[in-house]
C-alpha atoms as a PDB file:
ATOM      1  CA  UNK A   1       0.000   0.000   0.000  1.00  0.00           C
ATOM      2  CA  UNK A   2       2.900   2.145   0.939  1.00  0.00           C
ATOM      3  CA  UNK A   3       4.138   1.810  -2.648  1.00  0.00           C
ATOM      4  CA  UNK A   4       1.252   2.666  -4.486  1.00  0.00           C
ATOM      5  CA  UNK A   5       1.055   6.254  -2.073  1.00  0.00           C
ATOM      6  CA  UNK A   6       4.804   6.922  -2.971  1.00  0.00           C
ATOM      7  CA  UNK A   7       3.238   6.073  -6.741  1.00  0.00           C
ATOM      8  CA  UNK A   8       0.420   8.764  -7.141  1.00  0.00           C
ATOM      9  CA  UNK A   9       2.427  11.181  -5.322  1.00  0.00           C
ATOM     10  CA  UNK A  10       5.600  10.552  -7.828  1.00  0.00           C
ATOM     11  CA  UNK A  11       2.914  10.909 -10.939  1.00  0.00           C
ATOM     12  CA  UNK A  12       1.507  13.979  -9.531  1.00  0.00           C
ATOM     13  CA  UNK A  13       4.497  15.941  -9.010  1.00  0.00           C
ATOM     14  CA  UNK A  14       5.724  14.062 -12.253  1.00  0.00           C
ATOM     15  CA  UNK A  15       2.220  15.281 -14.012  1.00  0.00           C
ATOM     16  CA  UNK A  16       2.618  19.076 -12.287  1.00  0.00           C
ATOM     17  CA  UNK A  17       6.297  19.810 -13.806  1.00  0.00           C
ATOM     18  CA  UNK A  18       5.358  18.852 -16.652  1.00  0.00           C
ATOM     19  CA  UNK A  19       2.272  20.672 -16.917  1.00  0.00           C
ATOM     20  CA  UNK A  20       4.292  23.932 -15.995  1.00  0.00           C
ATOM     21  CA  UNK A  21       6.973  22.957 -19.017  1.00  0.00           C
ATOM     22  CA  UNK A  22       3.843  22.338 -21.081  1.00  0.00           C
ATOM     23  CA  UNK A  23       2.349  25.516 -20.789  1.00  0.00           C
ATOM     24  CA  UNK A  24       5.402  27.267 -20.893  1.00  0.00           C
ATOM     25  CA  UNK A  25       6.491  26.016 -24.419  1.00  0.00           C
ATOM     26  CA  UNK A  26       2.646  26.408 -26.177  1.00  0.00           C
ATOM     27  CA  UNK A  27       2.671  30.102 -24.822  1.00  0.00           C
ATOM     28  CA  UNK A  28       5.595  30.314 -26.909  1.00  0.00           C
ATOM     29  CA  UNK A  29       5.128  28.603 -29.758  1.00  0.00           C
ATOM     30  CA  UNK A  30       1.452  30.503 -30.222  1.00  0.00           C
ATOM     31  CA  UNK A  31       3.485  33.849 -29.187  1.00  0.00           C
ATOM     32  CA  UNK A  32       5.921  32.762 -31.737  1.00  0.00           C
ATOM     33  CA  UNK A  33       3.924  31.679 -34.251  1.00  0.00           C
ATOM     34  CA  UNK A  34       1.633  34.940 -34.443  1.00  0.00           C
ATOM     35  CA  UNK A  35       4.619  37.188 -34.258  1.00  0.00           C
ATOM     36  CA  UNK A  36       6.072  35.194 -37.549  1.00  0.00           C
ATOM     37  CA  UNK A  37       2.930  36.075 -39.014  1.00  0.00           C
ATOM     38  CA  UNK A  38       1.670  39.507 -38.004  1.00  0.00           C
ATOM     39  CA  UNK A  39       4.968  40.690 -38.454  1.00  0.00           C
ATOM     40  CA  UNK A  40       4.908  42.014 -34.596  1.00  0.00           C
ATOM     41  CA  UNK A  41       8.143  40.325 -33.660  1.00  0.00           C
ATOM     42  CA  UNK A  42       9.200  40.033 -30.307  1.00  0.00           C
ATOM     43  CA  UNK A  43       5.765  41.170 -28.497  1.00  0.00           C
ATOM     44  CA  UNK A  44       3.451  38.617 -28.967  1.00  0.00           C
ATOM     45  CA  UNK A  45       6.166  36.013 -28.384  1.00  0.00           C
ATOM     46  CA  UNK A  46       6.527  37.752 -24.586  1.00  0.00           C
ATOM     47  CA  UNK A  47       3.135  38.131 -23.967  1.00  0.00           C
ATOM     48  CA  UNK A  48       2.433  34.312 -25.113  1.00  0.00           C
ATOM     49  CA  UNK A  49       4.794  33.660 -22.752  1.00  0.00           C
ATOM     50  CA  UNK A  50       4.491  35.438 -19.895  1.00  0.00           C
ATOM     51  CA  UNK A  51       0.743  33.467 -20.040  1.00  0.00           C
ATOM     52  CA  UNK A  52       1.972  30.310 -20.210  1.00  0.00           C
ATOM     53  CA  UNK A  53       3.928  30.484 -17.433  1.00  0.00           C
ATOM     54  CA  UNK A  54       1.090  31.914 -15.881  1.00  0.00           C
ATOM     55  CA  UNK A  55      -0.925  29.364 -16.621  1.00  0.00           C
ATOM     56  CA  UNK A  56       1.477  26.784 -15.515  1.00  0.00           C
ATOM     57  CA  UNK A  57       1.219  28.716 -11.890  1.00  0.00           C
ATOM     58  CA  UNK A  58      -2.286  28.726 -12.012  1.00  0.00           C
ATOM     59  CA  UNK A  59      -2.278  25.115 -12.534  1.00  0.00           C
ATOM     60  CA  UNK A  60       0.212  24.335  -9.778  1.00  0.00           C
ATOM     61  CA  UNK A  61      -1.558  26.397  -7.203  1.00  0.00           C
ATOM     62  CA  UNK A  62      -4.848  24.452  -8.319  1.00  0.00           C
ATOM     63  CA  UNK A  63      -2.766  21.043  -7.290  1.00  0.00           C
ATOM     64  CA  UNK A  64      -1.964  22.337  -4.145  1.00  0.00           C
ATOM     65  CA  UNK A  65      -4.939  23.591  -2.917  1.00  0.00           C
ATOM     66  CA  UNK A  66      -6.220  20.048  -4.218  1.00  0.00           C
ATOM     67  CA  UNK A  67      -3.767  18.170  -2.094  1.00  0.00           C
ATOM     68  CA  UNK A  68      -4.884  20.395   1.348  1.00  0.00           C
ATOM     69  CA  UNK A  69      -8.583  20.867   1.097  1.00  0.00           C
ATOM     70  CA  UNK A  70      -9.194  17.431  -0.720  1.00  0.00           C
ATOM     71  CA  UNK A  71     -10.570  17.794  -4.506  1.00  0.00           C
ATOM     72  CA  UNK A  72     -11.899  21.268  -5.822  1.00  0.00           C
ATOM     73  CA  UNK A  73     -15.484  21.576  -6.577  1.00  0.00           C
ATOM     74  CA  UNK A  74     -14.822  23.239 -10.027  1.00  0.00           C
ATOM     75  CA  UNK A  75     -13.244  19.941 -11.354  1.00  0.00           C
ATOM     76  CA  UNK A  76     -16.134  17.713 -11.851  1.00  0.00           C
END
């Protein structure tokens, strides 16, 4: 039993980095992407960005609440 605890706890964290890498990267690649072709080169790549890592926050700080108060009522 003590395995399978040390298991999900391992994927989570596992699941969470790589969410925040994730996030990270797409905000990029969209910011890239549109600055490439609207010609708006290096703004929308830094605002992409900045919102992916933002997002990746947001989606840490969702997992943590998660692990204290149990599972959050806007994930059904």
């Amino acid at each position: 039993m003590g395995m399978n605890l040390f298991s999900k706890d391992y994927l989570q964290a596992w699941s969470v980095g790589l969410g925040l890498v994730i996030s990270t990267f797409v905000g990029l690649g969209i910011g890239y992407w549109l600055d490439r072709w609207l010609n708006t080169s290096p703004w929308l790549t830094i605002i992409f960005l900045i919102l992916g890592i933002i997002s990746g926050f947001r989606d840490l700080l969702r997992m943590a609440r998660r692990q204290d108060n149990g599972p959050d009522p806007k994930d059904h």
